[in-house]
N, C-alpha and C. Protein backbone atom coordinates (compact mmCIF):
# COMPACT_ATOMS: atom_id res chain seq x y z
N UNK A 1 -6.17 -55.51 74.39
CA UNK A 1 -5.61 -56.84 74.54
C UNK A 1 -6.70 -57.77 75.09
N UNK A 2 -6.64 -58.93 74.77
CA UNK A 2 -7.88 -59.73 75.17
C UNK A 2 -7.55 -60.32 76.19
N UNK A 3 -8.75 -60.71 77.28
CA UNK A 3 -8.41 -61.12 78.39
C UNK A 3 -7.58 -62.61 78.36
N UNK A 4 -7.05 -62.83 79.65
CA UNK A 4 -6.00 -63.99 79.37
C UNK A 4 -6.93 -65.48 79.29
N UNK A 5 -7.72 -65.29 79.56
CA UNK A 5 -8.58 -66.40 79.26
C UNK A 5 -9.03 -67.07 77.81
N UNK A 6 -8.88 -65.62 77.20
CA UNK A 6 -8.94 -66.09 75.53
C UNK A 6 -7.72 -66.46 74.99
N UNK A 7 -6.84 -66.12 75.44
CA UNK A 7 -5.45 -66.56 74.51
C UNK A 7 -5.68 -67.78 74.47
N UNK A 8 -5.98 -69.05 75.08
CA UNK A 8 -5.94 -69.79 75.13
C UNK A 8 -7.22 -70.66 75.56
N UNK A 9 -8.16 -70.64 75.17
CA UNK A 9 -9.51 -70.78 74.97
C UNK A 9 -9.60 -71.57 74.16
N UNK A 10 -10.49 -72.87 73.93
CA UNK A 10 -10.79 -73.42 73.26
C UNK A 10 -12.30 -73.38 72.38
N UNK A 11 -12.31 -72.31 73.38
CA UNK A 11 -13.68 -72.16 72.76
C UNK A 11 -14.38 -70.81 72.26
N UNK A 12 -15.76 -70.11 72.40
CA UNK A 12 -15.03 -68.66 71.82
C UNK A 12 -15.43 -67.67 72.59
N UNK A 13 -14.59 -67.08 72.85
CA UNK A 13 -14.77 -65.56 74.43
C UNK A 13 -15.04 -64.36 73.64
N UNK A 14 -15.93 -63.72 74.49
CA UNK A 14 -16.02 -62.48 73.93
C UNK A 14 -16.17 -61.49 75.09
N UNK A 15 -15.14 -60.19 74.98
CA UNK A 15 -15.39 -59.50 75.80
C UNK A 15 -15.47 -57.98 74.99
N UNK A 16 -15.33 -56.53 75.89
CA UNK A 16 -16.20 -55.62 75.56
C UNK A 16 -14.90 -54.49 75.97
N UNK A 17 -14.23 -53.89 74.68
CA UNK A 17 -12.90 -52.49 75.08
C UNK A 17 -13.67 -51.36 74.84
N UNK A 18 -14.15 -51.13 75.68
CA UNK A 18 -14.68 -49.56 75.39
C UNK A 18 -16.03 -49.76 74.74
N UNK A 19 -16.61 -49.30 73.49
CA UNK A 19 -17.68 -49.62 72.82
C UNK A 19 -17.43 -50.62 72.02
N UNK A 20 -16.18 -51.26 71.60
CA UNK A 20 -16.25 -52.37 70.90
C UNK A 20 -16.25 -53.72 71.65
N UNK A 21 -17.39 -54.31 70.73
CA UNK A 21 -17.32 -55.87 70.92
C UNK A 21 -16.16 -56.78 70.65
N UNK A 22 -15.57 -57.33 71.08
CA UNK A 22 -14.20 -58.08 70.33
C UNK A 22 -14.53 -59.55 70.65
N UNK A 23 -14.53 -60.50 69.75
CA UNK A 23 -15.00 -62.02 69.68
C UNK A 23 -13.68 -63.01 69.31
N UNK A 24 -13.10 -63.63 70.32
CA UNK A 24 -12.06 -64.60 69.78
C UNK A 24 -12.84 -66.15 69.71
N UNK A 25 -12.27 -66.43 68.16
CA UNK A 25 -12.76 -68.01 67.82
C UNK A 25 -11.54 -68.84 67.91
N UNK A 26 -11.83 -69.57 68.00
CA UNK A 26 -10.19 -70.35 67.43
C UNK A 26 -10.62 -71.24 66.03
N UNK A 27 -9.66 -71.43 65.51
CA UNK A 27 -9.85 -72.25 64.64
C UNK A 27 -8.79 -73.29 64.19
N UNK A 28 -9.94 -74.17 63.23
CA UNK A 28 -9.54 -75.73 63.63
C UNK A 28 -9.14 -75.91 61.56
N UNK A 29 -8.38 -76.55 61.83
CA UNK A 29 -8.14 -77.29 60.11
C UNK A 29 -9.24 -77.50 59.85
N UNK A 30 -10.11 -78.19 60.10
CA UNK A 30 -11.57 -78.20 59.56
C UNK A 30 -12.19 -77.38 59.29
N UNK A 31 -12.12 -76.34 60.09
CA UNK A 31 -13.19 -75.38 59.90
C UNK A 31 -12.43 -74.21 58.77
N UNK A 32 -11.49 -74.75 58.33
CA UNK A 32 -10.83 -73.88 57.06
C UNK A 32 -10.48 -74.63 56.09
N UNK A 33 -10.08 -75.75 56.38
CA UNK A 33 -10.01 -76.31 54.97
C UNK A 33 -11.05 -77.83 54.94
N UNK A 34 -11.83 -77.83 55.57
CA UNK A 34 -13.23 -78.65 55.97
C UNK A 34 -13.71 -79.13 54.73
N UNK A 35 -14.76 -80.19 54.89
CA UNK A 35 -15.69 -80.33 53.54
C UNK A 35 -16.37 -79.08 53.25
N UNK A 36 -17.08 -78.30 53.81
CA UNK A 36 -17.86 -77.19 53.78
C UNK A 36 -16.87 -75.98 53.17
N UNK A 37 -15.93 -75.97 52.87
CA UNK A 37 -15.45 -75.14 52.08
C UNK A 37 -14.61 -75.71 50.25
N UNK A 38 -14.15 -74.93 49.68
CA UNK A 38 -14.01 -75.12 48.56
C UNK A 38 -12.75 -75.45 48.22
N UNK A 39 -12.30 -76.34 49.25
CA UNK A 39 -10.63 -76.47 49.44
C UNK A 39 -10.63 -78.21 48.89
N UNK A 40 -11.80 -78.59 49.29
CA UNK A 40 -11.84 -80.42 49.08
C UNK A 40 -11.98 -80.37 47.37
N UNK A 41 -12.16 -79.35 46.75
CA UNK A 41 -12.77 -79.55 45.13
C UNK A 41 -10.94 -79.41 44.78
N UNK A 42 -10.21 -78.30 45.18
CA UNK A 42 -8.95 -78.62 45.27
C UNK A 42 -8.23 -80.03 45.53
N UNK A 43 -8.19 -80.07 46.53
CA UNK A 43 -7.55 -81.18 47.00
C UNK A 43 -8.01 -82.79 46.16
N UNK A 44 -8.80 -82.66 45.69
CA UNK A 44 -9.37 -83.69 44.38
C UNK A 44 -8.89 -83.79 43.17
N UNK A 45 -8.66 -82.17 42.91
CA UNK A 45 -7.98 -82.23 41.67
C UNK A 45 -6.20 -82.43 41.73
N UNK A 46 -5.90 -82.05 43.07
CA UNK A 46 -4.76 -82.60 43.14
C UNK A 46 -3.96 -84.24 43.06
N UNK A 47 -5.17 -84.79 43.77
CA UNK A 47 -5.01 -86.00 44.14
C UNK A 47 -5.26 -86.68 42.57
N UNK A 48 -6.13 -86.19 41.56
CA UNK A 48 -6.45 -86.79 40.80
C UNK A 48 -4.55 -86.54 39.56
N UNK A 49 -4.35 -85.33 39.46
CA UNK A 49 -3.04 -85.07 38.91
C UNK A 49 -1.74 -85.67 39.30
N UNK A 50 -1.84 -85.79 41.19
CA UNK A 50 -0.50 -87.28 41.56
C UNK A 50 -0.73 -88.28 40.87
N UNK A 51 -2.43 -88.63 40.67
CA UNK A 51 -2.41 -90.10 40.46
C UNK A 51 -1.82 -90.09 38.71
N UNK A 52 -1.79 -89.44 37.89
CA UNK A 52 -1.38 -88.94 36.45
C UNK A 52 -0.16 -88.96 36.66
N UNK A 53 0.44 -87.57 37.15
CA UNK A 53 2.26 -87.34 36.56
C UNK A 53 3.02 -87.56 38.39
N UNK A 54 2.00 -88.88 39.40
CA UNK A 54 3.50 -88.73 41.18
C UNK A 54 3.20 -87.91 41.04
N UNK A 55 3.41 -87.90 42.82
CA UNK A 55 3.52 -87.14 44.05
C UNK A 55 4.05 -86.11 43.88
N UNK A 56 5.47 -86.30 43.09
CA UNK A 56 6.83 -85.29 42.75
C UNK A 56 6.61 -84.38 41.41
N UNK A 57 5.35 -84.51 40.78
CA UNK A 57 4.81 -83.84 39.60
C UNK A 57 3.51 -83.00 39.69
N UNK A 58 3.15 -82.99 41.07
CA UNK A 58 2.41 -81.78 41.64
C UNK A 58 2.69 -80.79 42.50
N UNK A 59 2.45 -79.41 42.47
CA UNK A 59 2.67 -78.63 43.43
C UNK A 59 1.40 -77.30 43.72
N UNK A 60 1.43 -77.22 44.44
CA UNK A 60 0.24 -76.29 44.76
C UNK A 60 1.04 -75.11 45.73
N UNK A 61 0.75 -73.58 44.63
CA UNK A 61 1.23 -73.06 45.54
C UNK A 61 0.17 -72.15 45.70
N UNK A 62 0.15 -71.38 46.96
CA UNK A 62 -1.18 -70.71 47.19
C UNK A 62 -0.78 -68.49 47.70
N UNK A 63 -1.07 -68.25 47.43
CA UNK A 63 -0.82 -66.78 48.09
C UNK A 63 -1.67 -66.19 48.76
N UNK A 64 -1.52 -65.13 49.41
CA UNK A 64 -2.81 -64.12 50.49
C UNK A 64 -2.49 -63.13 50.36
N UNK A 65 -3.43 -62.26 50.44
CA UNK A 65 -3.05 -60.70 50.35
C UNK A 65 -3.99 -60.13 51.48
């Protein structure tokens, strides 16, 4: 379990269970769906398809495995 300082950390803690290293980041909307990732080439083509068929004639659905 990570120390209580990371649950809620804004920034990124790292402490040490035994021989493993364990590193908590947090993360920010930016840093996942940011310019630097391949989510804005999305979000372009979306925006470009509202502007074609409304708001109500796009949908994006996404999955994870």
């Amino acid at each position: 379990m990570p120390p209580v300082e990371a649950r809620s950390s804004p920034e990124r803690v790292e402490w040490i269970t035994g021989d493993l290293v364990c590193v908590y980041e947090p993360l920010t909307a930016g840093a996942v769906l940011g310019s630097e990732t391949h989510w804005t080439h999305v979000f372009a083509v979306i925006e470009a398809l509202a502007g074609r068929f409304g708001d109500d004639g796009v949908r994006l659905v996404v999955a994870f495995d």
